[in-house]
C-alpha atoms as a PDB file:
ATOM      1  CA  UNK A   1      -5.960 -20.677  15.242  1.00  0.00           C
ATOM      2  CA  UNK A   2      -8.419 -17.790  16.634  1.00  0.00           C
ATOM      3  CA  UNK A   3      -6.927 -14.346  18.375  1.00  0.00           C
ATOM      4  CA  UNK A   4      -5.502 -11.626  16.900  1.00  0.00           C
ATOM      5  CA  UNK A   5      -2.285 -10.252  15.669  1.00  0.00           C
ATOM      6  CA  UNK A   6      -0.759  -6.870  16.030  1.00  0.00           C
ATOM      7  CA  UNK A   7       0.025  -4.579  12.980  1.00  0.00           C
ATOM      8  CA  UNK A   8       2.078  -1.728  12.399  1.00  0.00           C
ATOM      9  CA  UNK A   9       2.307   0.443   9.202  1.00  0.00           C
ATOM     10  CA  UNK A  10       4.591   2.815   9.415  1.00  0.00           C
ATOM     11  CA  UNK A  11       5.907   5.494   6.997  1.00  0.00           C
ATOM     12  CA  UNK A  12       9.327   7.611   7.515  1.00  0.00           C
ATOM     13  CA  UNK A  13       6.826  10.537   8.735  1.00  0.00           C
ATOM     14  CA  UNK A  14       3.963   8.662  11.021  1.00  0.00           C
ATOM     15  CA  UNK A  15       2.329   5.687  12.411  1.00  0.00           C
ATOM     16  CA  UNK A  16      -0.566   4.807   9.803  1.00  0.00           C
ATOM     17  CA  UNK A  17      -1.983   1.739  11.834  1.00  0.00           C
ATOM     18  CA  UNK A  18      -1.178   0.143  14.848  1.00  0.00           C
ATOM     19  CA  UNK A  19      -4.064  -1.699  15.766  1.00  0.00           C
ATOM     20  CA  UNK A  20      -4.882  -5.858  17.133  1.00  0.00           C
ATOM     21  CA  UNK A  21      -6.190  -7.579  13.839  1.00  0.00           C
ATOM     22  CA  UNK A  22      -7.292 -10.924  12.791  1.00  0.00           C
ATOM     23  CA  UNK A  23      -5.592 -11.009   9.413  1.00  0.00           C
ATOM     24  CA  UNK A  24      -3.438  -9.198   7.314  1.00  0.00           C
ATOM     25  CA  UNK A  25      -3.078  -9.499   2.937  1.00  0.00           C
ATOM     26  CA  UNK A  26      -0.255  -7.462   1.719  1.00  0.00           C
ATOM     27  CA  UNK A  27       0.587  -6.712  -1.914  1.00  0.00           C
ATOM     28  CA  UNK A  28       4.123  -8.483  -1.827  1.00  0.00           C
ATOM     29  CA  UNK A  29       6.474  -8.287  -4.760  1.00  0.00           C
ATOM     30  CA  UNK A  30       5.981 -12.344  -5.434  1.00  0.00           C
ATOM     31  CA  UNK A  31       2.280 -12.020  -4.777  1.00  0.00           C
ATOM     32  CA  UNK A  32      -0.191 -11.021  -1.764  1.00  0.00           C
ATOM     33  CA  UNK A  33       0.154 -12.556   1.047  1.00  0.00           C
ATOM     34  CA  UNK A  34      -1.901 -13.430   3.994  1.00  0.00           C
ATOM     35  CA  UNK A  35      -0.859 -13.287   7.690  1.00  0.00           C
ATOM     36  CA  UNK A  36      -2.663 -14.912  10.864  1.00  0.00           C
ATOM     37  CA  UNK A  37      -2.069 -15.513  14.684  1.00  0.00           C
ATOM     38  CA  UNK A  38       1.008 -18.081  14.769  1.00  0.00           C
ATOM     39  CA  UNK A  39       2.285 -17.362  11.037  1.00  0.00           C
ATOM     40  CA  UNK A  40       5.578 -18.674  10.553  1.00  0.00           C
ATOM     41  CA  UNK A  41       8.307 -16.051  10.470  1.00  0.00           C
ATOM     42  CA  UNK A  42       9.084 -14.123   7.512  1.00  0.00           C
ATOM     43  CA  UNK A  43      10.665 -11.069   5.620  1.00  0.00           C
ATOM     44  CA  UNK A  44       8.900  -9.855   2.269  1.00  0.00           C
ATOM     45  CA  UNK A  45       9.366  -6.595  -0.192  1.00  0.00           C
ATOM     46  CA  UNK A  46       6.257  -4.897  -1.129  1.00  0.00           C
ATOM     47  CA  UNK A  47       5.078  -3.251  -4.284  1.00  0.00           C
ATOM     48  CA  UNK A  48       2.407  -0.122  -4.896  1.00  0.00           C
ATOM     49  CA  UNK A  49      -1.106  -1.919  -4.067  1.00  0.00           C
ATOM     50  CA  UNK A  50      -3.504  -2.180  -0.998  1.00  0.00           C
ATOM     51  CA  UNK A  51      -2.493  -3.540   2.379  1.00  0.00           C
ATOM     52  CA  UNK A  52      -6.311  -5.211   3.632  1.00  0.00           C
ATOM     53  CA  UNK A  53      -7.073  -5.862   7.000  1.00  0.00           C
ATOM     54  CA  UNK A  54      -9.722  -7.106   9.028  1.00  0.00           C
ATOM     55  CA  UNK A  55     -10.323  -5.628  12.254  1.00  0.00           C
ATOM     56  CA  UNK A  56     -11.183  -6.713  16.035  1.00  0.00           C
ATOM     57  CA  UNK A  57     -14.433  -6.051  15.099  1.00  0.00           C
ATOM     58  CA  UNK A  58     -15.134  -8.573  11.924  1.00  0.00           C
ATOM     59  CA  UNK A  59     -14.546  -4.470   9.743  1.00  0.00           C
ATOM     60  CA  UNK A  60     -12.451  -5.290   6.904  1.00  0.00           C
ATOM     61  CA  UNK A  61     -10.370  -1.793   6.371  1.00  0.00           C
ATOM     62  CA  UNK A  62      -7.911  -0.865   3.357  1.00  0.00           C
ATOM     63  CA  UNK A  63      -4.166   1.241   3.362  1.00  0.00           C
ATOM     64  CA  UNK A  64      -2.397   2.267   0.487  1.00  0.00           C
ATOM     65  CA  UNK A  65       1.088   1.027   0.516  1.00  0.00           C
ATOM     66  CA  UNK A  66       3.136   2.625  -1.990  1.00  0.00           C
ATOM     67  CA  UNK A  67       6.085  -0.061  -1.658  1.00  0.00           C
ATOM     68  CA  UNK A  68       8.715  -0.974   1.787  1.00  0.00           C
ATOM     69  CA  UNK A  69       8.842  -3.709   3.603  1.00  0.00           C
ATOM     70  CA  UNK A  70       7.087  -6.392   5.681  1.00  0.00           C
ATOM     71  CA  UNK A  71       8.276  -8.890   8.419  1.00  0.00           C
ATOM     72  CA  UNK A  72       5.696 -11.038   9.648  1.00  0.00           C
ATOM     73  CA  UNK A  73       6.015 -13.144  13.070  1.00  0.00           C
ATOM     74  CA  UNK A  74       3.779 -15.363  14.646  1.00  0.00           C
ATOM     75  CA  UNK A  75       2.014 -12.434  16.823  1.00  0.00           C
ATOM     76  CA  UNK A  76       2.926  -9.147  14.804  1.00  0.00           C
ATOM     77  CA  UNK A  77       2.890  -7.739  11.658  1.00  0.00           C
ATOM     78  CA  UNK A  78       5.225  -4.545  10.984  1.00  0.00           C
ATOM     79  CA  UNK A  79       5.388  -2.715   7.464  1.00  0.00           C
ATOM     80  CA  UNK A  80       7.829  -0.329   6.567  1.00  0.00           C
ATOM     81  CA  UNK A  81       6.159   1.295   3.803  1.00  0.00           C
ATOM     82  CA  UNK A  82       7.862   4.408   1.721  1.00  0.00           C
ATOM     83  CA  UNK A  83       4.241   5.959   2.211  1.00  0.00           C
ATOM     84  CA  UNK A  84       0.771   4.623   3.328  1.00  0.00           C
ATOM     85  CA  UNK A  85      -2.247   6.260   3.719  1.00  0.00           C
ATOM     86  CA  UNK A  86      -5.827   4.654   5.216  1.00  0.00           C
ATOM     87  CA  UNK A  87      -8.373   4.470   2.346  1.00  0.00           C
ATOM     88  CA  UNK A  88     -10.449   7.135   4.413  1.00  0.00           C
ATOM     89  CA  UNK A  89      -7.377   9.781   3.779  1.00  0.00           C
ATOM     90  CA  UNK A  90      -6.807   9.461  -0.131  1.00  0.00           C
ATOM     91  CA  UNK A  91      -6.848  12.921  -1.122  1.00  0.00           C
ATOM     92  CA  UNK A  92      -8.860  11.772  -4.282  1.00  0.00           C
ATOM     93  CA  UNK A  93      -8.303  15.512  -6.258  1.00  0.00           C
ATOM     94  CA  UNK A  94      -4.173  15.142  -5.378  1.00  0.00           C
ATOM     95  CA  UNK A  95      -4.466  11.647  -6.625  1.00  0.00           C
ATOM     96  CA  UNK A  96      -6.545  12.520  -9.903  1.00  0.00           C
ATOM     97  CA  UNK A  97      -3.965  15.402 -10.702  1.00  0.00           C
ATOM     98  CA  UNK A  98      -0.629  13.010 -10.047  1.00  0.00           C
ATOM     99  CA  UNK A  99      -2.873  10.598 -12.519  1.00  0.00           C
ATOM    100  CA  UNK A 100      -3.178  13.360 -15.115  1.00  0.00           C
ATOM    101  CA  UNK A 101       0.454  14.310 -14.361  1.00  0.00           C
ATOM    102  CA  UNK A 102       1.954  11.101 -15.164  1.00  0.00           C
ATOM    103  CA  UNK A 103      -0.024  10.361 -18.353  1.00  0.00           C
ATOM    104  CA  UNK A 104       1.103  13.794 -19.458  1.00  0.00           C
ATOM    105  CA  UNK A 105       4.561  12.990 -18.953  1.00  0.00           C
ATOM    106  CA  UNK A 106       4.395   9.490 -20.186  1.00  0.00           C
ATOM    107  CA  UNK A 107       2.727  10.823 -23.542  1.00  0.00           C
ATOM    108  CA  UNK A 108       5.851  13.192 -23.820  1.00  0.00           C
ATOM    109  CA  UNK A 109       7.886  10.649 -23.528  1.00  0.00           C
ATOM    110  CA  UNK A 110       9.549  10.944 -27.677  1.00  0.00           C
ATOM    111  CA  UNK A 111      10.205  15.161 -27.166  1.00  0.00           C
ATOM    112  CA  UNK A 112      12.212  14.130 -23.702  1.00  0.00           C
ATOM    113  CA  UNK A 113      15.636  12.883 -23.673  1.00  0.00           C
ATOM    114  CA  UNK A 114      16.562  13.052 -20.036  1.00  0.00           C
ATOM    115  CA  UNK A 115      13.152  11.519 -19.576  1.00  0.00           C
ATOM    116  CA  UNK A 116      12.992   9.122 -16.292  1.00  0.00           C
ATOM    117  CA  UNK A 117      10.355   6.313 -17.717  1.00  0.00           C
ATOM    118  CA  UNK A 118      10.452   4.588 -14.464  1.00  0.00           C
ATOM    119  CA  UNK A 119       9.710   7.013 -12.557  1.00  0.00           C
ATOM    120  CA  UNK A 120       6.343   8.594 -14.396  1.00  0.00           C
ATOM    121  CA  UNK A 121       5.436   4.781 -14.770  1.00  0.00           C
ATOM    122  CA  UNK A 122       5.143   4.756 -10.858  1.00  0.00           C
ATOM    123  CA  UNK A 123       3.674   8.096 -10.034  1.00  0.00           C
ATOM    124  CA  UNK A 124       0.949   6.514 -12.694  1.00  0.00           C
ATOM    125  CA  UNK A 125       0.799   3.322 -10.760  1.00  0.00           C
ATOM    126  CA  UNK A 126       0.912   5.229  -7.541  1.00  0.00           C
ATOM    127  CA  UNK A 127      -2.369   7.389  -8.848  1.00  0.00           C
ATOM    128  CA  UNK A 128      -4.195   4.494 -10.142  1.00  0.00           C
ATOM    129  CA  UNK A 129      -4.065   2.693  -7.400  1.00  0.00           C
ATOM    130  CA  UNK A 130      -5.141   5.095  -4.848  1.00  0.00           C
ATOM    131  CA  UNK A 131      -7.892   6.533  -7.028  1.00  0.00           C
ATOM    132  CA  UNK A 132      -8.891   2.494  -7.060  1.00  0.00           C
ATOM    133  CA  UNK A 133      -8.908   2.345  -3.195  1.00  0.00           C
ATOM    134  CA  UNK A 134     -10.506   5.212  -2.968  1.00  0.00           C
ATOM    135  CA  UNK A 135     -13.479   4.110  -4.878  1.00  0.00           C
ATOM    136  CA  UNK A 136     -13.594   7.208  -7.476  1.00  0.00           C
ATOM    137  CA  UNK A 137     -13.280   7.163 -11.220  1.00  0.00           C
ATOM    138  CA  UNK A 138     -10.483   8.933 -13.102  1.00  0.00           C
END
């Protein structure tokens, strides 16, 4: 089917994208997923990983989605992500000291007895995978 479909990534704080696209893979919890004009209805959880798009104009463009939600319908993609940020906004130094951060933490982990594993495991994940996106090495 050719034409476009709309898509919306929005965070608590902003509209990241909201743009006509062609097709849309999102890092789902099951697996990524791919969305085109006339998709059959659906309701997915996502996990930390890059949302990819391709653009009106053939560009394919990247968003960090650091988890939320995504219903797709047959014209209109809308993700509810806990934060997003376009590839061309990763503030690579933030995301290199989160990354140092977490390992820190995580190599603490035996002196800590209140320690929250869970959460330094995802501020890691969180760091890698913008630092990933954003094309630098940590």
């Amino acid at each position: 089917m050719a034409g476009n479909i709309r898509l919306e990534v929005v965070t608590p704080e902003k509209s990241v994208v909201s743009e006509d696209v062609k097709i849309v893979v999102a890092p789902g919890n099951l697996g990524d997923f791919g969305v085109l004009i006339g998709h059959t209805p659906f309701l997915s959880t996502l996990k930390v990983g890059s949302l990819r798009y391709m653009d009106a104009n053939n560009t394919e463009r990247y968003v960090f989605i650091s988890g939320g939600f995504a219903e797709a319908l047959s014209d209109k993609v809308t993700v509810l992500a806990e934060s997003a940020e376009r590839r061309r906004d990763i503030d690579v130094q933030r995301a290199k000291t989160s990354l140092e951060r977490a390992q820190k933490r995580l190599a603490d982990i035996s002196k800590k007895e209140d320690f929250d594993f869970m959460r330094a495991r995802t501020a890691l994940e969180r760091a890698l995978h913008r630092l990933k996106l954003s094309g630098s090495r940590a």
